[in-house]
PDB file of N, CA and C in Angstrom:
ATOM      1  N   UNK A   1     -75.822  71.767  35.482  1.00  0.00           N
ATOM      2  CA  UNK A   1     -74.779  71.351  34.573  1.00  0.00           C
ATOM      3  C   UNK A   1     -73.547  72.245  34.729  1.00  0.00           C
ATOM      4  N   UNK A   2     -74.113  73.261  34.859  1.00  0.00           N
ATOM      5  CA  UNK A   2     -72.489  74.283  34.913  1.00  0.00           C
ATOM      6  C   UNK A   2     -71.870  74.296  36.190  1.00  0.00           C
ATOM      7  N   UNK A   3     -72.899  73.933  37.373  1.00  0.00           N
ATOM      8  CA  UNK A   3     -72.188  73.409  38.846  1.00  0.00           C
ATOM      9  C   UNK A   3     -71.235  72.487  38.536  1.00  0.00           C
ATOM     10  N   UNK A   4     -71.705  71.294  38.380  1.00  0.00           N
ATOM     11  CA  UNK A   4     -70.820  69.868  38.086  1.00  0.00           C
ATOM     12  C   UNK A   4     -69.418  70.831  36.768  1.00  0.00           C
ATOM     13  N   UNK A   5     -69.585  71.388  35.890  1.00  0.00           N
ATOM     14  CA  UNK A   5     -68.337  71.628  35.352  1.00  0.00           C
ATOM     15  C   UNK A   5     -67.327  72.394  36.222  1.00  0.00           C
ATOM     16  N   UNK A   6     -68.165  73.764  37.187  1.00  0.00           N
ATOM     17  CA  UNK A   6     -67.352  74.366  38.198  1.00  0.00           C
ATOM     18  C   UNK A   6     -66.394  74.251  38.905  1.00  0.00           C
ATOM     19  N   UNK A   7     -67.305  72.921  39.681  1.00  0.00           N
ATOM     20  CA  UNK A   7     -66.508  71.726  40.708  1.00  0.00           C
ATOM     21  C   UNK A   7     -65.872  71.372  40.014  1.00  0.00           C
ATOM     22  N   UNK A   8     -66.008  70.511  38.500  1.00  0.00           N
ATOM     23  CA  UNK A   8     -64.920  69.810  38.605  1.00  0.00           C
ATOM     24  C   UNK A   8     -63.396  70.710  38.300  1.00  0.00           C
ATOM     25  N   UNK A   9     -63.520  71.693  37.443  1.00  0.00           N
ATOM     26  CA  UNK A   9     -62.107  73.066  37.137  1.00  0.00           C
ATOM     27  C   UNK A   9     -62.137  73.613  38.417  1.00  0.00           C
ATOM     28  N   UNK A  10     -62.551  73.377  39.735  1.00  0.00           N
ATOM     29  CA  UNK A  10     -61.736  74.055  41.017  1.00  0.00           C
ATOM     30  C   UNK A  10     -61.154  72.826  41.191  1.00  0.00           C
ATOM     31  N   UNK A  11     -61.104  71.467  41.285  1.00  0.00           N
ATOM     32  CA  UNK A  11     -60.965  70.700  41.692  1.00  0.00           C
ATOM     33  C   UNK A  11     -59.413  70.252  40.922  1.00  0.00           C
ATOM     34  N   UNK A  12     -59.784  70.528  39.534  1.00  0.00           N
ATOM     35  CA  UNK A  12     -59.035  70.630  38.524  1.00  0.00           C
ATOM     36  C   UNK A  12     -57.730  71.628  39.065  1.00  0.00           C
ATOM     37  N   UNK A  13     -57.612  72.611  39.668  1.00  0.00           N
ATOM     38  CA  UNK A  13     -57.222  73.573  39.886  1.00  0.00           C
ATOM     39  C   UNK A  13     -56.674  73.385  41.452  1.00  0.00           C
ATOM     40  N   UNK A  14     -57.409  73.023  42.288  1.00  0.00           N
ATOM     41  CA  UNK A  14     -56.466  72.523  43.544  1.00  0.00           C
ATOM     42  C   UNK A  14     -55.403  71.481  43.278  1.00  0.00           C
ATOM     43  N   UNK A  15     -55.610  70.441  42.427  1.00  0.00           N
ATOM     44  CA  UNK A  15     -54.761  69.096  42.302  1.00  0.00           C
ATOM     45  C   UNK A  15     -53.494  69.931  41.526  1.00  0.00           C
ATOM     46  N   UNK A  16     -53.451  71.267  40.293  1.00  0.00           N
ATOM     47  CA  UNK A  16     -52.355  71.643  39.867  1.00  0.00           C
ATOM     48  C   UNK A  16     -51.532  72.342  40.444  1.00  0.00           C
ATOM     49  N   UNK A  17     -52.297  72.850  41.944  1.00  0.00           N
ATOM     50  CA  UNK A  17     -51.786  73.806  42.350  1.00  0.00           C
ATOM     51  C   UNK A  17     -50.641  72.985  44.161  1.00  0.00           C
ATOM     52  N   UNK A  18     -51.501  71.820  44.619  1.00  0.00           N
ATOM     53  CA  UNK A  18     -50.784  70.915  44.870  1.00  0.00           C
ATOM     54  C   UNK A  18     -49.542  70.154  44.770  1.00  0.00           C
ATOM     55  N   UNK A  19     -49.923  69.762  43.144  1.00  0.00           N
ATOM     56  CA  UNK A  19     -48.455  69.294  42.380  1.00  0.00           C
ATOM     57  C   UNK A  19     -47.826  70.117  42.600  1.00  0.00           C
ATOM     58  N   UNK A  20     -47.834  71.697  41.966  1.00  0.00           N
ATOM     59  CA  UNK A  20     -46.866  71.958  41.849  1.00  0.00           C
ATOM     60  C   UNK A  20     -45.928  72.618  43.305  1.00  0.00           C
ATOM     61  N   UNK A  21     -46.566  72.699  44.438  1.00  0.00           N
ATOM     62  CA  UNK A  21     -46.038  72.454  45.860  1.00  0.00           C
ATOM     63  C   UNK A  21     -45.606  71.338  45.898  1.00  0.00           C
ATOM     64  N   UNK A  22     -45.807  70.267  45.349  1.00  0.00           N
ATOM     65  CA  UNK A  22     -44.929  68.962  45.886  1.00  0.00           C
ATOM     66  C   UNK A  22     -43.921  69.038  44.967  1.00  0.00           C
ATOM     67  N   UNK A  23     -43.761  69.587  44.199  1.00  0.00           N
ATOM     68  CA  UNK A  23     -42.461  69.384  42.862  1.00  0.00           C
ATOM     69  C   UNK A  23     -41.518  70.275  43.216  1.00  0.00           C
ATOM     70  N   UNK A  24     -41.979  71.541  44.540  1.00  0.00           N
ATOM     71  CA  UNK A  24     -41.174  72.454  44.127  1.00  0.00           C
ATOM     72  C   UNK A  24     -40.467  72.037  45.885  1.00  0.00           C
ATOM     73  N   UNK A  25     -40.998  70.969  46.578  1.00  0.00           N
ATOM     74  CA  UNK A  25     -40.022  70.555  47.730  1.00  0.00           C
ATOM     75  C   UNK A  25     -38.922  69.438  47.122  1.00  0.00           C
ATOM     76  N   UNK A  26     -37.933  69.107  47.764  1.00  0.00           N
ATOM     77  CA  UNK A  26     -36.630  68.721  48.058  1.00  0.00           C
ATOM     78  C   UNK A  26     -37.432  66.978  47.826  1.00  0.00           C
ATOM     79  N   UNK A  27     -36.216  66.129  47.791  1.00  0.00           N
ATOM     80  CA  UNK A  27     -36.284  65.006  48.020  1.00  0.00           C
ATOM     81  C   UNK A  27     -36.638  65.045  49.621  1.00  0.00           C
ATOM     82  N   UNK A  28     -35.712  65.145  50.489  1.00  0.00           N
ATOM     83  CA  UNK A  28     -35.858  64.497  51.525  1.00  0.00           C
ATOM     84  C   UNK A  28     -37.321  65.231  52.313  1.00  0.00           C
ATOM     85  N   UNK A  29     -37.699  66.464  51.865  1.00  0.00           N
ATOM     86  CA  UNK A  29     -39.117  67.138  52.382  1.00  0.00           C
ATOM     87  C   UNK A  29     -40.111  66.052  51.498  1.00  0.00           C
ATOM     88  N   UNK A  30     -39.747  65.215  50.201  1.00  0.00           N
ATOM     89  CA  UNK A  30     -41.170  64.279  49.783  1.00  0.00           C
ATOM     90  C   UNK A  30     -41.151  63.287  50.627  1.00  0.00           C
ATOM     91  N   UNK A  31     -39.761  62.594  51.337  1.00  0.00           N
ATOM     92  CA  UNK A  31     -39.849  61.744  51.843  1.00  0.00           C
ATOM     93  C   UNK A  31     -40.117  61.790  53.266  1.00  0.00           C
ATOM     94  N   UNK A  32     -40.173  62.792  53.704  1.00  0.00           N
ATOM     95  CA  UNK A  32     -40.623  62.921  55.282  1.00  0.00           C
ATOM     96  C   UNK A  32     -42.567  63.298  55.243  1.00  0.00           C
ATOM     97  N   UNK A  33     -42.814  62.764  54.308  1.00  0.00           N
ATOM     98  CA  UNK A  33     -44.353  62.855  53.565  1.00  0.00           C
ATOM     99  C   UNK A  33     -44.643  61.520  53.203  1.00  0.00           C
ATOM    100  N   UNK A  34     -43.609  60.952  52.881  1.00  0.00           N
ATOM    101  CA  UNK A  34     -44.130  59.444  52.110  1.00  0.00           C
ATOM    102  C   UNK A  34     -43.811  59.462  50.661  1.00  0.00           C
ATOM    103  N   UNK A  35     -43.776  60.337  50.336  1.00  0.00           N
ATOM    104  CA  UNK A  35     -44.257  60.561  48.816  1.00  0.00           C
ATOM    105  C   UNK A  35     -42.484  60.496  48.028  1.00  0.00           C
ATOM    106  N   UNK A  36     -42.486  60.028  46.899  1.00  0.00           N
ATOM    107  CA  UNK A  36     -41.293  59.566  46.268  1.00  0.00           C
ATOM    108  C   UNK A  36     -41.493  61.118  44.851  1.00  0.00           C
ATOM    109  N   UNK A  37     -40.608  61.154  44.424  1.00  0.00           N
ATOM    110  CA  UNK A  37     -40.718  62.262  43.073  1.00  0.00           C
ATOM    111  C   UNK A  37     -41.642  61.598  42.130  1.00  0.00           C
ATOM    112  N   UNK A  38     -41.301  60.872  41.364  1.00  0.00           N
ATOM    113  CA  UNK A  38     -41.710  59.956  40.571  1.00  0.00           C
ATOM    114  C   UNK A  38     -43.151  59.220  40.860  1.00  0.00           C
ATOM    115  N   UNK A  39     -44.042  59.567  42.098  1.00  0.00           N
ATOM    116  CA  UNK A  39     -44.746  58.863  42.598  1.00  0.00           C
ATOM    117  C   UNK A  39     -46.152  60.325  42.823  1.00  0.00           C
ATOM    118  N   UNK A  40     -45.396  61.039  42.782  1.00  0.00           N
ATOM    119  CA  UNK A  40     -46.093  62.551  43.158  1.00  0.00           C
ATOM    120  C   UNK A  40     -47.652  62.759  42.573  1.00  0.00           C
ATOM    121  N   UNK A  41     -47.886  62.406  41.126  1.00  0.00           N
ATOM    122  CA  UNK A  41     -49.046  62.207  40.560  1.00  0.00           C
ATOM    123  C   UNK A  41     -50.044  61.167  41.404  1.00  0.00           C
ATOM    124  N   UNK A  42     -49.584  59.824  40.913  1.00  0.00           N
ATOM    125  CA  UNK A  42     -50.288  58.701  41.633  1.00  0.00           C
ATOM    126  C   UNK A  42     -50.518  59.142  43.240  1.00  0.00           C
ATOM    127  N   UNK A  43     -49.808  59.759  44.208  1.00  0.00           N
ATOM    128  CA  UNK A  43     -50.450  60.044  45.146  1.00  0.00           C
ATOM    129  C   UNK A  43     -51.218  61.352  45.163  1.00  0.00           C
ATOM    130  N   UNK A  44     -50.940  62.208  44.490  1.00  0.00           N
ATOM    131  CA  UNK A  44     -52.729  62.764  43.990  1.00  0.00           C
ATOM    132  C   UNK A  44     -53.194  62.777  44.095  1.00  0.00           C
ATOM    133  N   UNK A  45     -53.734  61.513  43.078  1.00  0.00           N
ATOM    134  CA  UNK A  45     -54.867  60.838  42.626  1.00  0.00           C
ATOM    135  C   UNK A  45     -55.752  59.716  43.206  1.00  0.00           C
ATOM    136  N   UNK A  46     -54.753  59.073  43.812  1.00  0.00           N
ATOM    137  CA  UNK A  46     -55.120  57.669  44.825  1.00  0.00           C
ATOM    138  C   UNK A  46     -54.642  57.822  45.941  1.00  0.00           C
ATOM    139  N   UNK A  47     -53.980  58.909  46.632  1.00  0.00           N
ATOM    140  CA  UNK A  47     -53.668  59.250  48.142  1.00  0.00           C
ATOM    141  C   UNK A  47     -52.460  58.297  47.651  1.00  0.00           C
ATOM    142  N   UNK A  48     -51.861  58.296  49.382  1.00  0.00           N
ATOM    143  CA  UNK A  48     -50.091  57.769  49.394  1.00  0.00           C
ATOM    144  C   UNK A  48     -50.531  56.064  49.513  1.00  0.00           C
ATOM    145  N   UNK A  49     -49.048  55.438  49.309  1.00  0.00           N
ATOM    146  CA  UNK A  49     -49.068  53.828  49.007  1.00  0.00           C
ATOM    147  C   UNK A  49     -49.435  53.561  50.882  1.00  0.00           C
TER     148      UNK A  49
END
């Protein structure tokens, strides 16, 4: 039980630490990625469109 909570707060913890590398590039560095500002979460979560 405390594995499964582990995993999920590292996991928890890579995705914030992600965002906030994608928030802290430029427009045109999201777009040479795919990735739009506004879109930054949803690809996250569900990979790019």
């Amino acid at each position: 039980m405390f594995s499964a909570f582990a995993s999920r707060f590292r996991r928890y913890q890579q995705m914030r630490d992600t965002m906030r590398q994608l928030q802290s590039m430029d427009d045109h560095q999201l777009a040479d990625i795919g990735v739009q500002r506004g879109n930054i979460h949803h690809a996250l979560r569900f990979g790019r469109f």
